[in-house]
N, C-alpha and C. Protein backbone atom coordinates (compact mmCIF):
# COMPACT_ATOMS: atom_id res chain seq x y z
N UNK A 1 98.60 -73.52 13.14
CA UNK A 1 97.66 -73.64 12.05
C UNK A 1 97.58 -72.31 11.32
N UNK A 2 97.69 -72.47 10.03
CA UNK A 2 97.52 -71.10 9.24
C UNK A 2 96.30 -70.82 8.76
N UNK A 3 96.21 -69.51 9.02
CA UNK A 3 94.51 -69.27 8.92
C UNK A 3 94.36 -68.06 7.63
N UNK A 4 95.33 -68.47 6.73
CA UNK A 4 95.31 -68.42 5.19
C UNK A 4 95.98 -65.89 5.43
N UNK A 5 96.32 -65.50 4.65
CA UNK A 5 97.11 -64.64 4.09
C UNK A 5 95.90 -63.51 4.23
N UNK A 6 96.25 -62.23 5.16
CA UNK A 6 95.27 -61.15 4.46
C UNK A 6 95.33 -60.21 3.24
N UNK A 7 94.79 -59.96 2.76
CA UNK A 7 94.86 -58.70 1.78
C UNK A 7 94.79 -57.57 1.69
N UNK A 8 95.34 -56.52 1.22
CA UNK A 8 95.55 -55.16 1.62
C UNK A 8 93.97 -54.56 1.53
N UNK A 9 94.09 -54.21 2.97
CA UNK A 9 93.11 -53.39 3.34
C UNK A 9 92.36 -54.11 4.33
N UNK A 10 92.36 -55.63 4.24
CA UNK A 10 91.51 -56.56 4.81
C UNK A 10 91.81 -56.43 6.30
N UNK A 11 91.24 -56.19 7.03
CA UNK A 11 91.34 -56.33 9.11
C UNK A 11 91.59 -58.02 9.16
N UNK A 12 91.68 -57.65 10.13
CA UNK A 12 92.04 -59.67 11.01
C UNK A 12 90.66 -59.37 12.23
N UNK A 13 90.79 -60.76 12.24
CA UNK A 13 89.61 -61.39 12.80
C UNK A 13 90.03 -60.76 14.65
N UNK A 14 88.94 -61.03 15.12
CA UNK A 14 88.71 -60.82 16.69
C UNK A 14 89.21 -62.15 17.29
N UNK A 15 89.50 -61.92 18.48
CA UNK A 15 90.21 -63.28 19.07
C UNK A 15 88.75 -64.44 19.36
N UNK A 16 87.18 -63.94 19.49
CA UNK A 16 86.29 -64.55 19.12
C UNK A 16 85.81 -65.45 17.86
N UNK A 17 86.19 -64.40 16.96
CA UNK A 17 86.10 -64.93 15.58
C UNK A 17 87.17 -65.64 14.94
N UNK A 18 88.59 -65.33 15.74
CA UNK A 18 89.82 -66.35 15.54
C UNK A 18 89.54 -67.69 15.95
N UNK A 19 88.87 -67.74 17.58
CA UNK A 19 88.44 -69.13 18.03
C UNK A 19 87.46 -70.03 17.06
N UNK A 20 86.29 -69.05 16.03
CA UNK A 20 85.26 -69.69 15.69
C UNK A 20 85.80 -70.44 14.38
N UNK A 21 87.20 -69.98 14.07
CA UNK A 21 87.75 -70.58 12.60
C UNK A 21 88.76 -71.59 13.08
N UNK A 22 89.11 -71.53 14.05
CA UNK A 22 90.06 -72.60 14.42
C UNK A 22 88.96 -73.41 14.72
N UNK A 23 88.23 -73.53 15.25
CA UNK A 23 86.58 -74.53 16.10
C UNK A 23 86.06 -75.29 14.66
N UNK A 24 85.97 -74.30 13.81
CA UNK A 24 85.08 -74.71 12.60
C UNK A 24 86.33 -75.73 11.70
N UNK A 25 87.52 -75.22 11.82
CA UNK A 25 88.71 -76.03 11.24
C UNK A 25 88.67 -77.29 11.55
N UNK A 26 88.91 -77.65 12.95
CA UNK A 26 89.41 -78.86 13.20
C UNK A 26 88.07 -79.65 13.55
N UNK A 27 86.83 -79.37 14.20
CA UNK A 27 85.31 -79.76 13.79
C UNK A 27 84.98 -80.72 12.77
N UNK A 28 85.28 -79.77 11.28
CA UNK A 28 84.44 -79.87 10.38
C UNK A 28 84.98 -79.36 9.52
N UNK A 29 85.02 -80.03 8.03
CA UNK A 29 84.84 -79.09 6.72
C UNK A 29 84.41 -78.20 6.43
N UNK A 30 84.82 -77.34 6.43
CA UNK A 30 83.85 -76.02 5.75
C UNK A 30 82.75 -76.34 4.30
N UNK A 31 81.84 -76.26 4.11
CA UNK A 31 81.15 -76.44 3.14
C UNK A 31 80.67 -74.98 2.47
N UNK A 32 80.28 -75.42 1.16
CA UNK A 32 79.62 -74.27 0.34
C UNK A 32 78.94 -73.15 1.28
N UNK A 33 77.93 -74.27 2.27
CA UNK A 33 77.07 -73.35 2.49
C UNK A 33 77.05 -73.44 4.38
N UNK A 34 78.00 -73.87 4.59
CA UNK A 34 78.41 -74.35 6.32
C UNK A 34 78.14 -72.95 7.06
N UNK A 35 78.08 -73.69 8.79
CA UNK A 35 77.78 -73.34 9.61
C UNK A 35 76.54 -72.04 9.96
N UNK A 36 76.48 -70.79 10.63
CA UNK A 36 75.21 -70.27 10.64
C UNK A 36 74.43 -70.35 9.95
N UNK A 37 73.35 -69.86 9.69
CA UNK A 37 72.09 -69.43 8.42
C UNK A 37 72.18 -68.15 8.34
N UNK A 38 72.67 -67.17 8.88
CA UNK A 38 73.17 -65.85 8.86
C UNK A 38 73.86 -65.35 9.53
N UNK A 39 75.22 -64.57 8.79
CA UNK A 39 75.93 -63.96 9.88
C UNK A 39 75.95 -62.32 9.68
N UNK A 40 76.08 -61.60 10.50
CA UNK A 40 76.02 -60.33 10.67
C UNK A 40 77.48 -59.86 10.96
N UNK A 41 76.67 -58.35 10.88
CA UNK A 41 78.44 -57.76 10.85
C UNK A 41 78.44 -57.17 12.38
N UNK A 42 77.44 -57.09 13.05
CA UNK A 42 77.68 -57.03 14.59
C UNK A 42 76.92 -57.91 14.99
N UNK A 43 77.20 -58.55 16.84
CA UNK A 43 76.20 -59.85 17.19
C UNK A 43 74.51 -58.67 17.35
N UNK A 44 73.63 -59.19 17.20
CA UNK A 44 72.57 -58.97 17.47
C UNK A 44 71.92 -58.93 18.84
N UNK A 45 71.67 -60.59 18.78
CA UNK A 45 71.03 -61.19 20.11
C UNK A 45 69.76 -60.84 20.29
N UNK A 46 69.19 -60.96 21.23
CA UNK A 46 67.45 -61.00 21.22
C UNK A 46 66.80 -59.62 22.06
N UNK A 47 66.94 -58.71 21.30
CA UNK A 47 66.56 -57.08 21.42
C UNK A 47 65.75 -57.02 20.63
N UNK A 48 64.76 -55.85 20.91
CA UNK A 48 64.03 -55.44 20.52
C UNK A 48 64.63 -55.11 18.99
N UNK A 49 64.13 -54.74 17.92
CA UNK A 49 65.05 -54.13 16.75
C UNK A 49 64.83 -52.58 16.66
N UNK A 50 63.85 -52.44 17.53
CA UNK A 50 63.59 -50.46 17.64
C UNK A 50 64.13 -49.97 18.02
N UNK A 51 65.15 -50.78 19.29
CA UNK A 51 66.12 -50.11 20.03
C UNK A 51 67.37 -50.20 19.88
N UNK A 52 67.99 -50.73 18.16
CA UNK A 52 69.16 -51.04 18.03
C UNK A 52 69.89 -50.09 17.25
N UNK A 53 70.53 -49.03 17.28
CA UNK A 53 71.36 -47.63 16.94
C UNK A 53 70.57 -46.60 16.52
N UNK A 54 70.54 -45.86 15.85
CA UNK A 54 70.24 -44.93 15.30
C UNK A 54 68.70 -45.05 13.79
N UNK A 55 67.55 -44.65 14.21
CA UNK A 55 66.62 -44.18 13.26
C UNK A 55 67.16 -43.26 12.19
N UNK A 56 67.66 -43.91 11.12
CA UNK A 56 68.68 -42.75 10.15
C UNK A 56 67.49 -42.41 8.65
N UNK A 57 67.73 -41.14 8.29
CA UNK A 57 66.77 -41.01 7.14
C UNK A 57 67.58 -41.34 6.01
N UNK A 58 67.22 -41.54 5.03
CA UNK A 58 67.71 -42.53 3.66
C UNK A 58 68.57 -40.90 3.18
N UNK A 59 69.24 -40.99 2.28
CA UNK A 59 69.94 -39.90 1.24
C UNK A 59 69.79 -40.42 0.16
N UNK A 60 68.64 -40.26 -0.63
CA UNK A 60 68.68 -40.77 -2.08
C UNK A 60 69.67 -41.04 -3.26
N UNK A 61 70.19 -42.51 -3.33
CA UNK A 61 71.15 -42.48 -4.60
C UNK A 61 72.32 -43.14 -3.29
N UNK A 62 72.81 -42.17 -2.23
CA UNK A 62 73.91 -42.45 -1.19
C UNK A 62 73.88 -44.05 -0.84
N UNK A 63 75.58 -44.66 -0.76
CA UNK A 63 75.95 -45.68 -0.48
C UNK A 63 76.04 -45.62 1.01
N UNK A 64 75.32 -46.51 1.51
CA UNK A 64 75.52 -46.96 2.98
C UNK A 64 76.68 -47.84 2.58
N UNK A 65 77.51 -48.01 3.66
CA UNK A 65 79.00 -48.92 3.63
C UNK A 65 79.50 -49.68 4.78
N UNK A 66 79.34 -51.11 4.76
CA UNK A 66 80.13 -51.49 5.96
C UNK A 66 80.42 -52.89 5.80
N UNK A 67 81.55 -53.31 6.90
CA UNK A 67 82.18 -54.54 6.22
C UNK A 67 81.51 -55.66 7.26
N UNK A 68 82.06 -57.12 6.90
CA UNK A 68 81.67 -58.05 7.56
C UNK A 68 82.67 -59.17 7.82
N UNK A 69 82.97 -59.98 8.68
CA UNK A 69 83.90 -61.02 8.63
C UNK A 69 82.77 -62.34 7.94
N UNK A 70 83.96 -62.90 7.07
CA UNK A 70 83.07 -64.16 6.75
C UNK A 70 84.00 -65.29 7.41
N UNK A 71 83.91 -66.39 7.99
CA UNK A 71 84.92 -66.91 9.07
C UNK A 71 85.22 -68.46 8.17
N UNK A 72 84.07 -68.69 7.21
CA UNK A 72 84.31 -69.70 6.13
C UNK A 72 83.60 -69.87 5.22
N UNK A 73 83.96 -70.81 3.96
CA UNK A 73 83.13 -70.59 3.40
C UNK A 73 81.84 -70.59 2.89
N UNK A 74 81.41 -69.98 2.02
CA UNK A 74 80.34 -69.47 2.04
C UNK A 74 79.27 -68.69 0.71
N UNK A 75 78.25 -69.41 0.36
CA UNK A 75 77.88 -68.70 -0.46
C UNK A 75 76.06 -68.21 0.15
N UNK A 76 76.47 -66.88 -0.90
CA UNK A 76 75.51 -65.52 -0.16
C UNK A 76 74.99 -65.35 -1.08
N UNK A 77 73.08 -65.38 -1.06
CA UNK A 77 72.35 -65.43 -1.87
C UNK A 77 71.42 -63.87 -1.67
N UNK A 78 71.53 -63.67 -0.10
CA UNK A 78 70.68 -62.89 -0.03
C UNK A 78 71.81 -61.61 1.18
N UNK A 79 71.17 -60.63 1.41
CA UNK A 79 71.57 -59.90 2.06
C UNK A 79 70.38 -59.20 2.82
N UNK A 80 70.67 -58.94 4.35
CA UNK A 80 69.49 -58.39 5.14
C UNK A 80 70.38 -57.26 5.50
N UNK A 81 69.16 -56.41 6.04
CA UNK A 81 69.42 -54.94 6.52
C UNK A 81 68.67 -54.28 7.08
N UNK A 82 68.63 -53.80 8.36
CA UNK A 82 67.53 -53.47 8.63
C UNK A 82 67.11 -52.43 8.86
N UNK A 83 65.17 -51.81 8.59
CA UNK A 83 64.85 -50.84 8.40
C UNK A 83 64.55 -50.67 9.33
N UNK A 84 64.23 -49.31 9.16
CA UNK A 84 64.07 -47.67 10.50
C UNK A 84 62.57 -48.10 10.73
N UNK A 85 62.11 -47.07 12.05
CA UNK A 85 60.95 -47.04 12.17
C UNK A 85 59.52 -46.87 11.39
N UNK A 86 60.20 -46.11 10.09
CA UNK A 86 59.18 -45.63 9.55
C UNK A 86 59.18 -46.62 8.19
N UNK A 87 57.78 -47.44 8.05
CA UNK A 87 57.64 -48.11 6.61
C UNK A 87 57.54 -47.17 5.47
N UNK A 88 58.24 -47.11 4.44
CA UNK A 88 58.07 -46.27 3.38
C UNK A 88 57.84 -47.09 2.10
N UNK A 89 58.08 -46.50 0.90
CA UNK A 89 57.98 -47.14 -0.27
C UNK A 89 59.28 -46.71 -1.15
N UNK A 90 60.13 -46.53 -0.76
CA UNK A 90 61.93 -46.43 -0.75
C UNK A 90 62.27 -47.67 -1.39
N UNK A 91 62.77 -47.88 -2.19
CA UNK A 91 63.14 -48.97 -2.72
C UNK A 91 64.93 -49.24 -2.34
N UNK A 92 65.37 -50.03 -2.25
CA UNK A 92 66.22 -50.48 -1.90
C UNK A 92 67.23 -51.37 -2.96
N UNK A 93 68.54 -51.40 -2.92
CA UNK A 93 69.43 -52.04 -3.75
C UNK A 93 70.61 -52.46 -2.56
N UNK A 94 71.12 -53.63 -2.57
CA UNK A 94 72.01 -54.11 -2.30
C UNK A 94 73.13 -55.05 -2.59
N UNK A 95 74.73 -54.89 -2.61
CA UNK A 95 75.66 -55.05 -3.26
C UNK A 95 77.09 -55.15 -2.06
N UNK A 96 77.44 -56.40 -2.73
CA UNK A 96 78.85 -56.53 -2.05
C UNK A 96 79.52 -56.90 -2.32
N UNK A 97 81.22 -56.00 -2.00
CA UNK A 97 82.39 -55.93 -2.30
C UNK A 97 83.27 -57.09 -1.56
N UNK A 98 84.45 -56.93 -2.41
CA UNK A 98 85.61 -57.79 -1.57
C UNK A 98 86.63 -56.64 -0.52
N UNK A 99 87.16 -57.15 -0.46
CA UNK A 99 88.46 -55.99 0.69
C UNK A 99 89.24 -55.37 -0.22
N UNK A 100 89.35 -55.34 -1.03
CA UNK A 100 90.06 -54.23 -2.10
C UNK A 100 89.01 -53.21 -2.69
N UNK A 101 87.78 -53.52 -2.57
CA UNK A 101 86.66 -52.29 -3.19
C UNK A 101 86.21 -53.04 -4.64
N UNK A 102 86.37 -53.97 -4.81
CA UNK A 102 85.39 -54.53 -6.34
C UNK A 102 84.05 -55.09 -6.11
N UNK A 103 83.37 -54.88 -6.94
CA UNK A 103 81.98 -55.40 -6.49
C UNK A 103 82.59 -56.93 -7.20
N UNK A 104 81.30 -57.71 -6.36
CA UNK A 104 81.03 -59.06 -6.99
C UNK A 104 79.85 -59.27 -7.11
N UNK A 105 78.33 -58.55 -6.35
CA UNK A 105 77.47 -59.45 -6.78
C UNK A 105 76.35 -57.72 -6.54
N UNK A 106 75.57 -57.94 -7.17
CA UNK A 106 74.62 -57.05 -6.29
C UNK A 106 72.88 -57.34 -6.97
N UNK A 107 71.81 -56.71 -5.98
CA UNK A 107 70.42 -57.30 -6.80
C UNK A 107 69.72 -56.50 -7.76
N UNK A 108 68.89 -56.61 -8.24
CA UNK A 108 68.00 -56.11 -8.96
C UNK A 108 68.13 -54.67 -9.15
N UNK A 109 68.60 -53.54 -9.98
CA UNK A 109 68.47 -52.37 -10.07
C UNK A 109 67.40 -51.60 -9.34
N UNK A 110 66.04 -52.11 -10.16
CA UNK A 110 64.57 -51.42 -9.91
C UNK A 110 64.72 -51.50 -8.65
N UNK A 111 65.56 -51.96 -7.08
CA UNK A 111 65.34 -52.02 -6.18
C UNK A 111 63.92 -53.05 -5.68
N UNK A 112 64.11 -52.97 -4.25
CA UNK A 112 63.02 -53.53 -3.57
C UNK A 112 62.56 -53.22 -2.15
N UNK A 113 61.19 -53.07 -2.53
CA UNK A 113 60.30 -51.96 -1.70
C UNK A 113 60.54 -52.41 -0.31
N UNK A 114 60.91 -51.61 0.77
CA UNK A 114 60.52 -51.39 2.26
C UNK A 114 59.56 -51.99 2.53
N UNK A 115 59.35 -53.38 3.49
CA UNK A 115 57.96 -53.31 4.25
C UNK A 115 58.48 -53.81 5.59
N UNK A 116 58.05 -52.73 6.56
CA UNK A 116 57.84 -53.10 7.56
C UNK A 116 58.34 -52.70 8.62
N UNK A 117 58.07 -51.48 9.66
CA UNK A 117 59.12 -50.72 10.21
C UNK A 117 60.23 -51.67 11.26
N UNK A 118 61.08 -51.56 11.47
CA UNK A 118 62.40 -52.49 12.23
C UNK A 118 62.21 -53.66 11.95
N UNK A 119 62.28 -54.13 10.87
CA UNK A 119 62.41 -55.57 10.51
C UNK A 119 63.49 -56.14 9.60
N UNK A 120 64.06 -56.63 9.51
CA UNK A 120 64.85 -56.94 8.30
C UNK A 120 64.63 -57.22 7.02
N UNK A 121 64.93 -56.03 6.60
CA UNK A 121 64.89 -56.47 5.03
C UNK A 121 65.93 -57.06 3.90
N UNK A 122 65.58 -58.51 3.60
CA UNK A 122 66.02 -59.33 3.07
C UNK A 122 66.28 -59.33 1.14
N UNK A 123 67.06 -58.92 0.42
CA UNK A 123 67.12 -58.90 -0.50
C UNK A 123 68.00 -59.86 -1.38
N UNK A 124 67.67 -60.22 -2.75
CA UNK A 124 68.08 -61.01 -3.22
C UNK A 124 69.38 -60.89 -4.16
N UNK A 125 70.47 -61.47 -4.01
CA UNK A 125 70.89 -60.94 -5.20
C UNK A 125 70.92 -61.63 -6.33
N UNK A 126 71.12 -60.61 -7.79
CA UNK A 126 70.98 -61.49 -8.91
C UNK A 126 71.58 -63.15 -8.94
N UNK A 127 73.06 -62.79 -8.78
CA UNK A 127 73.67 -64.47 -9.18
C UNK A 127 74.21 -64.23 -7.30
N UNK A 128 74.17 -65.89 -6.41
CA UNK A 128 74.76 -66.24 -5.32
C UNK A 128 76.35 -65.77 -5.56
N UNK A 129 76.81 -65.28 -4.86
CA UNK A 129 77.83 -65.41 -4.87
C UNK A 129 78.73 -66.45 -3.94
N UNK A 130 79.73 -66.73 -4.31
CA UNK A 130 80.43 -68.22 -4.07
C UNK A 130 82.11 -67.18 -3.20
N UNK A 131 81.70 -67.21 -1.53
CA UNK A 131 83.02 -66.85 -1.02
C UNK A 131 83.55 -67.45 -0.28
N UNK A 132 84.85 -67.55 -0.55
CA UNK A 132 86.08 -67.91 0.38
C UNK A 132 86.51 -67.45 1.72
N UNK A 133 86.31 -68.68 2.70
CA UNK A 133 86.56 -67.61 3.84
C UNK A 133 87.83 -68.50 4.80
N UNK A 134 88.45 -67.70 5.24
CA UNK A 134 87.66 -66.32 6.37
C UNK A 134 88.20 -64.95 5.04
N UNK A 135 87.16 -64.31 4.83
CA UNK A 135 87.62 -62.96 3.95
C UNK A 135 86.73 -61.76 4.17
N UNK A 136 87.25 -60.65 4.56
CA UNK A 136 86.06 -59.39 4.73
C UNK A 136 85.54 -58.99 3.63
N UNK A 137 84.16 -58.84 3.60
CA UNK A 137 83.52 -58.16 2.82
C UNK A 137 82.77 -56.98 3.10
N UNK A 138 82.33 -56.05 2.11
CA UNK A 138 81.64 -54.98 2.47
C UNK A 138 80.26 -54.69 1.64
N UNK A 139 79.49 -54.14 2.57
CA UNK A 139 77.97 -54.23 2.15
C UNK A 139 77.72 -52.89 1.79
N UNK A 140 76.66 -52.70 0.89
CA UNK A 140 76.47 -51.69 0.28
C UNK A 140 75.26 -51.74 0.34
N UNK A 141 74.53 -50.52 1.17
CA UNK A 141 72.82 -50.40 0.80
C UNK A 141 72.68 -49.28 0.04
N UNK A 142 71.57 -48.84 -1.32
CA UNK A 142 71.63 -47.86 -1.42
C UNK A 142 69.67 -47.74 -1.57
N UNK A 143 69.40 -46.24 -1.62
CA UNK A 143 68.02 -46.32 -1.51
C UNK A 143 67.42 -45.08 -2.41
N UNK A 144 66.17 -45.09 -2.77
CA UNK A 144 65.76 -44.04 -4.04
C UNK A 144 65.29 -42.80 -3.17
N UNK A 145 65.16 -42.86 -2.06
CA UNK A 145 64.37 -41.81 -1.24
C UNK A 145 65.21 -41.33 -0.29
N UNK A 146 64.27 -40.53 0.63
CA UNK A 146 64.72 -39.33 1.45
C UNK A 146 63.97 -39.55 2.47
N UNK A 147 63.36 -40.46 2.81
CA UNK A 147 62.32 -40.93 4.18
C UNK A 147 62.83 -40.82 5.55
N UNK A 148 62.83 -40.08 6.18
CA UNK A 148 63.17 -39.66 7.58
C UNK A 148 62.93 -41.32 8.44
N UNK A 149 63.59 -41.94 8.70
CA UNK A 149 63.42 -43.01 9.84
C UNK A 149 63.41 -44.71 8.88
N UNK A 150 64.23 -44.52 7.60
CA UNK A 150 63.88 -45.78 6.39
C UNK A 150 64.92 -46.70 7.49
N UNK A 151 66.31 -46.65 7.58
CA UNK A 151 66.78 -47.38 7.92
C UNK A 151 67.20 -47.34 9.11
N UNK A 152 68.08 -48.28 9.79
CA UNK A 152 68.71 -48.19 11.27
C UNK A 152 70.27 -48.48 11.08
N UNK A 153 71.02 -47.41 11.64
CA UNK A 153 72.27 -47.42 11.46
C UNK A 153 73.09 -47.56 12.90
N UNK A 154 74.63 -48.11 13.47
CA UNK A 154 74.88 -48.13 14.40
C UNK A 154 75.45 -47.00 15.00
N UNK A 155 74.85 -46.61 15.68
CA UNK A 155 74.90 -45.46 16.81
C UNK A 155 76.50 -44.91 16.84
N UNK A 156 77.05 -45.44 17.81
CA UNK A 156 78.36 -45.18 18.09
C UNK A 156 79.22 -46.53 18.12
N UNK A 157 80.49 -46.14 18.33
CA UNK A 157 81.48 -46.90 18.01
C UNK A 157 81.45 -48.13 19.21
N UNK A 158 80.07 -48.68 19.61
CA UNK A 158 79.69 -49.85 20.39
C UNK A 158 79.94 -50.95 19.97
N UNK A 159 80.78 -51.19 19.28
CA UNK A 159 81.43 -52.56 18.64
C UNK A 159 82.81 -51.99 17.41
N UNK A 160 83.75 -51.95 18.14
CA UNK A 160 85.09 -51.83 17.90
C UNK A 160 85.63 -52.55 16.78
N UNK A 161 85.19 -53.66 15.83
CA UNK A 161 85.62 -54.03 15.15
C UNK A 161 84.34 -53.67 14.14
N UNK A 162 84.23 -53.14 13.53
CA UNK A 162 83.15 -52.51 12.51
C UNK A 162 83.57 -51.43 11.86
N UNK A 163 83.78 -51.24 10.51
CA UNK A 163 84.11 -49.82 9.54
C UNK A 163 82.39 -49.86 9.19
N UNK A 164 82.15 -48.33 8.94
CA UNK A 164 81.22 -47.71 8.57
C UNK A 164 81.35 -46.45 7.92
N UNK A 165 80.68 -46.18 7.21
CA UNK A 165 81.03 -44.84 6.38
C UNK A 165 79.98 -44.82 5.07
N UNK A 166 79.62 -43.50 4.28
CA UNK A 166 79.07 -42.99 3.30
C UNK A 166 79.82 -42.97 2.12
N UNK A 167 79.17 -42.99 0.57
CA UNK A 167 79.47 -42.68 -0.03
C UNK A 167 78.37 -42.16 -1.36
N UNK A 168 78.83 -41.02 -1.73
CA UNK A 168 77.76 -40.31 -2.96
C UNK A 168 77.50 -40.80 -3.97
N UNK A 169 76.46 -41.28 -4.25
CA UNK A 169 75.82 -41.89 -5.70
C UNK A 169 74.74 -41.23 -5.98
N UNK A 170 74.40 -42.08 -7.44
CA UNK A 170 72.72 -42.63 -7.85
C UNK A 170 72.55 -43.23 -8.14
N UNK A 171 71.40 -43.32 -7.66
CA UNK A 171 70.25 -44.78 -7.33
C UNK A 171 70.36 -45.48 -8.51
N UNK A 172 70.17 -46.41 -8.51
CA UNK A 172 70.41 -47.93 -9.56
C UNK A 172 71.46 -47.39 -10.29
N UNK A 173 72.76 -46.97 -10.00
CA UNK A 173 74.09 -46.89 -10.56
C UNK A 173 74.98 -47.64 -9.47
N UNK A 174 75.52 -48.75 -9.77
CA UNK A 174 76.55 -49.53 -8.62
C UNK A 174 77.69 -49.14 -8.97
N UNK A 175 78.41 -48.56 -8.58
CA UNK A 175 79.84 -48.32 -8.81
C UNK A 175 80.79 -49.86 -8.71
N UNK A 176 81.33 -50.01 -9.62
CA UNK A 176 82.56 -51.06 -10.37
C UNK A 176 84.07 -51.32 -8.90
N UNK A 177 83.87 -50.23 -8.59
CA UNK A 177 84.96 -49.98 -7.34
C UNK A 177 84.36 -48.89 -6.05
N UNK A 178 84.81 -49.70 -5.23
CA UNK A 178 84.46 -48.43 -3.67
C UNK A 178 86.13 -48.10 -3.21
N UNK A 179 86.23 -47.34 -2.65
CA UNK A 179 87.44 -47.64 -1.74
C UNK A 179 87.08 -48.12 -0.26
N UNK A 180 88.41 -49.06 -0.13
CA UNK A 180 87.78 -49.39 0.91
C UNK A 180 88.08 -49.09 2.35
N UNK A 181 87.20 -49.18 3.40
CA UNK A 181 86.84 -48.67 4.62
C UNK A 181 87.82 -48.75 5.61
N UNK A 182 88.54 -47.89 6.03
CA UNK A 182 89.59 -47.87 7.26
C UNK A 182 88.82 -47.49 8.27
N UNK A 183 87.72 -46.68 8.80
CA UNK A 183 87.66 -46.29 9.63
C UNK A 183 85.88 -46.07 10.09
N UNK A 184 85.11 -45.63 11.00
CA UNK A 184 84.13 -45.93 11.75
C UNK A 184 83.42 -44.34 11.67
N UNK A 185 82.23 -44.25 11.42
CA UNK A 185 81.98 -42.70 11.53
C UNK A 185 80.00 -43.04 12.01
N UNK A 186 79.43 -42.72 12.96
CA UNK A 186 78.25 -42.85 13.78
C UNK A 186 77.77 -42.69 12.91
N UNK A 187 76.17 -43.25 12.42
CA UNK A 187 75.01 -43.41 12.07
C UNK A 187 75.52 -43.45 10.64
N UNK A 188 76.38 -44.27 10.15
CA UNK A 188 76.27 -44.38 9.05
C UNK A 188 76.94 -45.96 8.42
N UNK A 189 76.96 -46.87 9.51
CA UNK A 189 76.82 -48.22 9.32
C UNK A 189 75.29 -48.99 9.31
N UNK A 190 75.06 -49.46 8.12
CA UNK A 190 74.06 -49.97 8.38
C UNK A 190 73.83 -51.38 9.09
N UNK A 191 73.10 -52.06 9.97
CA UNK A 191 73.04 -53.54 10.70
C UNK A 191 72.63 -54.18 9.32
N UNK A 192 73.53 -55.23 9.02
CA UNK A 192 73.67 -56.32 7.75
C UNK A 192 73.90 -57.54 8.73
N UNK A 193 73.29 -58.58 7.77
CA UNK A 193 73.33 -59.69 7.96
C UNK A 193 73.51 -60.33 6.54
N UNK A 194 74.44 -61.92 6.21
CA UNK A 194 74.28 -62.22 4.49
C UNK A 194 74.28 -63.87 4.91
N UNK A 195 73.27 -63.97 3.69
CA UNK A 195 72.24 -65.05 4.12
C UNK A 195 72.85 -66.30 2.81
């Protein structure tokens, strides 16, 4: 069974996430809006959220960066992410790319405010975007502040299939192109989920 062509830059799936597209193949149709209600770019599971990587302080304007497997298709209305210990009034923007570095969708400029320390924050984006899967994508948080403890980033390289990395901006400016992510660098993946 062919499980469709990657694209330069794009990773291949985990032999987990290979099983879940062959499962979902012969199952079932993939639909618009099939299978989970959210998938993340690492498993979660039922932890505390205070104790999940790194309490990271925001860099005002700076692109948080990290990718995600999408295993089918799928359209993504919203994007979660979750914040640090400390509730602030940091506004937030979020945006995501394909595996070559183009944006396709991202929300509201003015951002949207932090509430709630380790909780997920759920943002909207302007238009759903409509994706084809299985295809990696990459998430982009960016934030207006400098708040010591805004978000939670993954610690160390505790999940082997994950790129993470920074990149320099400002705030409500989305860059048209990222390059995209080869490689893994501590506390600077943010925990995403796309809804």
């Amino acid at each position: 069974m062919s499980l469709g062509y990657l694209q330069p830059g794009q990773r291949t799936s985990t032999q987990s996430e290979t099983n879940f597209i062959v499962a979902q193949a012969v199952n079932s149709t993939p639909s618009v809006t099939g299978g989970k209600l959210a998938i993340s770019n690492v498993p979660i599971g039922s932890v505390a959220y205070a104790s999940l990587g790194t309490n990271t302080t925001d860099v005002a304007g700076q692109l948080w960066v990290t990718d995600i497997f999408i295993p089918y298709n799928r359209l993504i209305s919203k994007i979660g992410f979750l914040s640090g210990a400390t509730s602030t009034t940091d506004n937030f923007i979020v945006a995501v790319y394909n595996s070559l570095g183009n944006l396709r969708a991202n929300s509201a400029l003015a951002g949207q405010v932090l509430s709630g320390a380790n909780t997920f924050q759920e943002v909207t984006l302007l238009t759903p975007l409509q994706c084809s899967g299985p295809s990696q994508l990459f998430i982009v948080i960016q934030g207006n502040g400098t708040a010591a403890g805004a978000i939670r980033t993954i610690a160390t390289l505790t999940y082997p299939d994950v790129l993470g990395g920074v990149v320099a901006g400002t705030f409500a400016t989305i860059p048209a192109t990222i390059t995209p992510l080869t490689s893994f660098t501590a506390g600077q993946a943010p925990f995403v989920y796309v809804k």
